[in-house]
Protein backbone atom coordinates (compact mmCIF):
# COMPACT_ATOMS: atom_id res chain seq x y z
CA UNK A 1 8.28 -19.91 -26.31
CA UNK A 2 8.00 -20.85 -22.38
CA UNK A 3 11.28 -20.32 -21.88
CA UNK A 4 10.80 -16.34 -23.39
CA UNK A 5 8.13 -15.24 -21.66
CA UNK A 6 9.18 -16.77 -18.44
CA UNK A 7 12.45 -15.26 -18.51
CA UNK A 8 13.08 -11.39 -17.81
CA UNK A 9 12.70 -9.36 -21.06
CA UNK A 10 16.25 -8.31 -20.47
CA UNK A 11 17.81 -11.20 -21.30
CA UNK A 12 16.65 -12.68 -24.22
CA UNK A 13 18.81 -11.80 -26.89
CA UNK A 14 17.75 -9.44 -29.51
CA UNK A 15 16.84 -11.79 -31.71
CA UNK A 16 14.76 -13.62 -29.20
CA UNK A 17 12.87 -10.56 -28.79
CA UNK A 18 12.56 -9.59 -32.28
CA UNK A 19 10.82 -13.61 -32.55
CA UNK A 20 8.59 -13.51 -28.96
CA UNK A 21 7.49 -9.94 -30.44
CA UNK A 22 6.29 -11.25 -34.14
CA UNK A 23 5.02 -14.16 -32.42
CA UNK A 24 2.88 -11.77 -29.49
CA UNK A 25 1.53 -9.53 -32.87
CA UNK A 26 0.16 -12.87 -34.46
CA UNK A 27 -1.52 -14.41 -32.01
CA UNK A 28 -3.25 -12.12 -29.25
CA UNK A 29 -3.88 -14.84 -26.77
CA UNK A 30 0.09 -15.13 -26.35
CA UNK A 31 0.61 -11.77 -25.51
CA UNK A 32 -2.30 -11.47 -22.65
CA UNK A 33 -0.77 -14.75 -21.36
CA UNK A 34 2.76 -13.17 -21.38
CA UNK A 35 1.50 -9.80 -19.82
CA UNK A 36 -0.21 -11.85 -17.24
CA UNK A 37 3.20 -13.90 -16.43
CA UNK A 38 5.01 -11.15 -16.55
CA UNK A 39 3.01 -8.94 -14.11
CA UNK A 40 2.99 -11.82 -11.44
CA UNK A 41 6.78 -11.87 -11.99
CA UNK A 42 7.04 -8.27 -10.88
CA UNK A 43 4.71 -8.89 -8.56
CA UNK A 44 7.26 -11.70 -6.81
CA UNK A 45 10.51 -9.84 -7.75
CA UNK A 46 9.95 -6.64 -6.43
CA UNK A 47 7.29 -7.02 -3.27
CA UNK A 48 3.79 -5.28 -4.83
CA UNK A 49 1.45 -7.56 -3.06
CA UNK A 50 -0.94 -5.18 -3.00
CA UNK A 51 -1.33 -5.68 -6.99
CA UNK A 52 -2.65 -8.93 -6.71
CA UNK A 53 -6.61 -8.56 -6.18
CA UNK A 54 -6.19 -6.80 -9.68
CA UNK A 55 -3.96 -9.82 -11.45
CA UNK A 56 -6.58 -11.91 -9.87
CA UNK A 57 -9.35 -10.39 -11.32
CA UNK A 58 -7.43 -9.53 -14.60
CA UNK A 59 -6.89 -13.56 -15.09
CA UNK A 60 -10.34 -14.32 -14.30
CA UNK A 61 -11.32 -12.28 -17.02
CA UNK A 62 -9.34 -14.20 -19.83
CA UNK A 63 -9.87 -17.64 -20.34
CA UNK A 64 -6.44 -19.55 -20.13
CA UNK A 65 -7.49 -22.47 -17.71
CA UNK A 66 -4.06 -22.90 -16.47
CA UNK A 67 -4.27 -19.52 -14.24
CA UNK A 68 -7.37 -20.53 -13.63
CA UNK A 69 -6.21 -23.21 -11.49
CA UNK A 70 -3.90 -20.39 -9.81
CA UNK A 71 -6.00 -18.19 -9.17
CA UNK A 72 -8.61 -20.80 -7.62
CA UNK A 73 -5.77 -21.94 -5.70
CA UNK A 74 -5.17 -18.68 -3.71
CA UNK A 75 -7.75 -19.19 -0.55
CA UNK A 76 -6.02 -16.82 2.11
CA UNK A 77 -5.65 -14.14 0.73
CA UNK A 78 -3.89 -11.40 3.22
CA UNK A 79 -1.40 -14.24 3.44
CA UNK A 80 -0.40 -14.42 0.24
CA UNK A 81 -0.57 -10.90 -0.03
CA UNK A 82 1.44 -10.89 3.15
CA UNK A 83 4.09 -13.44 1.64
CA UNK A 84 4.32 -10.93 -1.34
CA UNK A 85 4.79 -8.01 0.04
CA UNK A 86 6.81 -8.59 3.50
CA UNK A 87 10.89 -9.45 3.53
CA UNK A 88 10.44 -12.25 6.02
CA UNK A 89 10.13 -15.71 5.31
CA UNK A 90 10.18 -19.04 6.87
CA UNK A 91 12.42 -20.60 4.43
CA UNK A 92 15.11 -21.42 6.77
CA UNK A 93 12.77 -23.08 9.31
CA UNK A 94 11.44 -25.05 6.07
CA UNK A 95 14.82 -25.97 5.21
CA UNK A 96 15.61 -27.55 8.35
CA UNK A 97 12.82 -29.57 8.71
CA UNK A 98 13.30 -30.69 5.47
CA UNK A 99 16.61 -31.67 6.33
CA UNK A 100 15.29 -33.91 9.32
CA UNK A 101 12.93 -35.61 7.19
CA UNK A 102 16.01 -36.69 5.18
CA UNK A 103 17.23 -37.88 8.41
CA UNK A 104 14.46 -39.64 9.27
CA UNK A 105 13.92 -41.30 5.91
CA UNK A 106 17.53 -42.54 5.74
CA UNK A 107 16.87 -43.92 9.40
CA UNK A 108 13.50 -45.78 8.57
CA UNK A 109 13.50 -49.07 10.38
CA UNK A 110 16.77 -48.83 11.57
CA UNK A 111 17.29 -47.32 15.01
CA UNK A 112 14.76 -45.84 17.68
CA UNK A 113 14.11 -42.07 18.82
CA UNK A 114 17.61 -42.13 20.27
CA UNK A 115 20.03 -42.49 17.22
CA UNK A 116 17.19 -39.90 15.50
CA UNK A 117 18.10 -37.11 18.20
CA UNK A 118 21.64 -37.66 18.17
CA UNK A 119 21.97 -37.39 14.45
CA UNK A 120 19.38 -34.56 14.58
CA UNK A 121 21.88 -32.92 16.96
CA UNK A 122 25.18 -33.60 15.07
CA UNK A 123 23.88 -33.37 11.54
């Protein structure tokens, strides 16, 4: 079931969404949980920050505990807002820090500042 509503209604297979469907008409909680998942997702795929004071208060509303926690979890608002709606990101500065940490980690107790910087450098 996680795997159907978290994937794009396009492609599950028609038999998948014959199943999510009958499943959605029995139990009404489902389906307000899957149109809430599925909103943020177009939310994140196609840059409509601007919908998410509405999710936010749409999820408040229901009582699924789980975006709850989400929703409690998004403090700065017109940054989040910002991250969802703007092309830029800072994913390649995050990626090479991350990759220096690696560095660092394989270099724990081994060598000073000096080996650091020159792997750093040639990495």
């Amino acid at each position: 079931m996680a795997g159907w509503i978290l994937r794009h209604p396009d492609t599950l297979t028609e038999s998948e969404q014959l199943q999510l469907k009958s499943v959605r008409t029995r139990c009404p909680e489902l389906d307000a949980l899957t149109g809430h998942v599925r909103s943020f997702a177009t939310m994140l795929t196609e840059r409509q920050g601007d919908r998410l004071p509405d999710w936010l208060d749409a999820v408040r509303q229901d009582d699924f505990p789980s975006l709850h926690t989400l929703a409690a979890g998004i403090h700065r608002l017109d940054a989040v807002i910002a991250g969802l709606t703007l092309p830029w990101n800072s994913g390649v500065v995050e990626g090479h820090v991350n990759r220096i940490k690696m560095l660092k980690r394989q270099m724990f107790g081994r060598a000073g500042f000096d080996l650091l910087r020159k792997r750093v450098l040639l990495a």
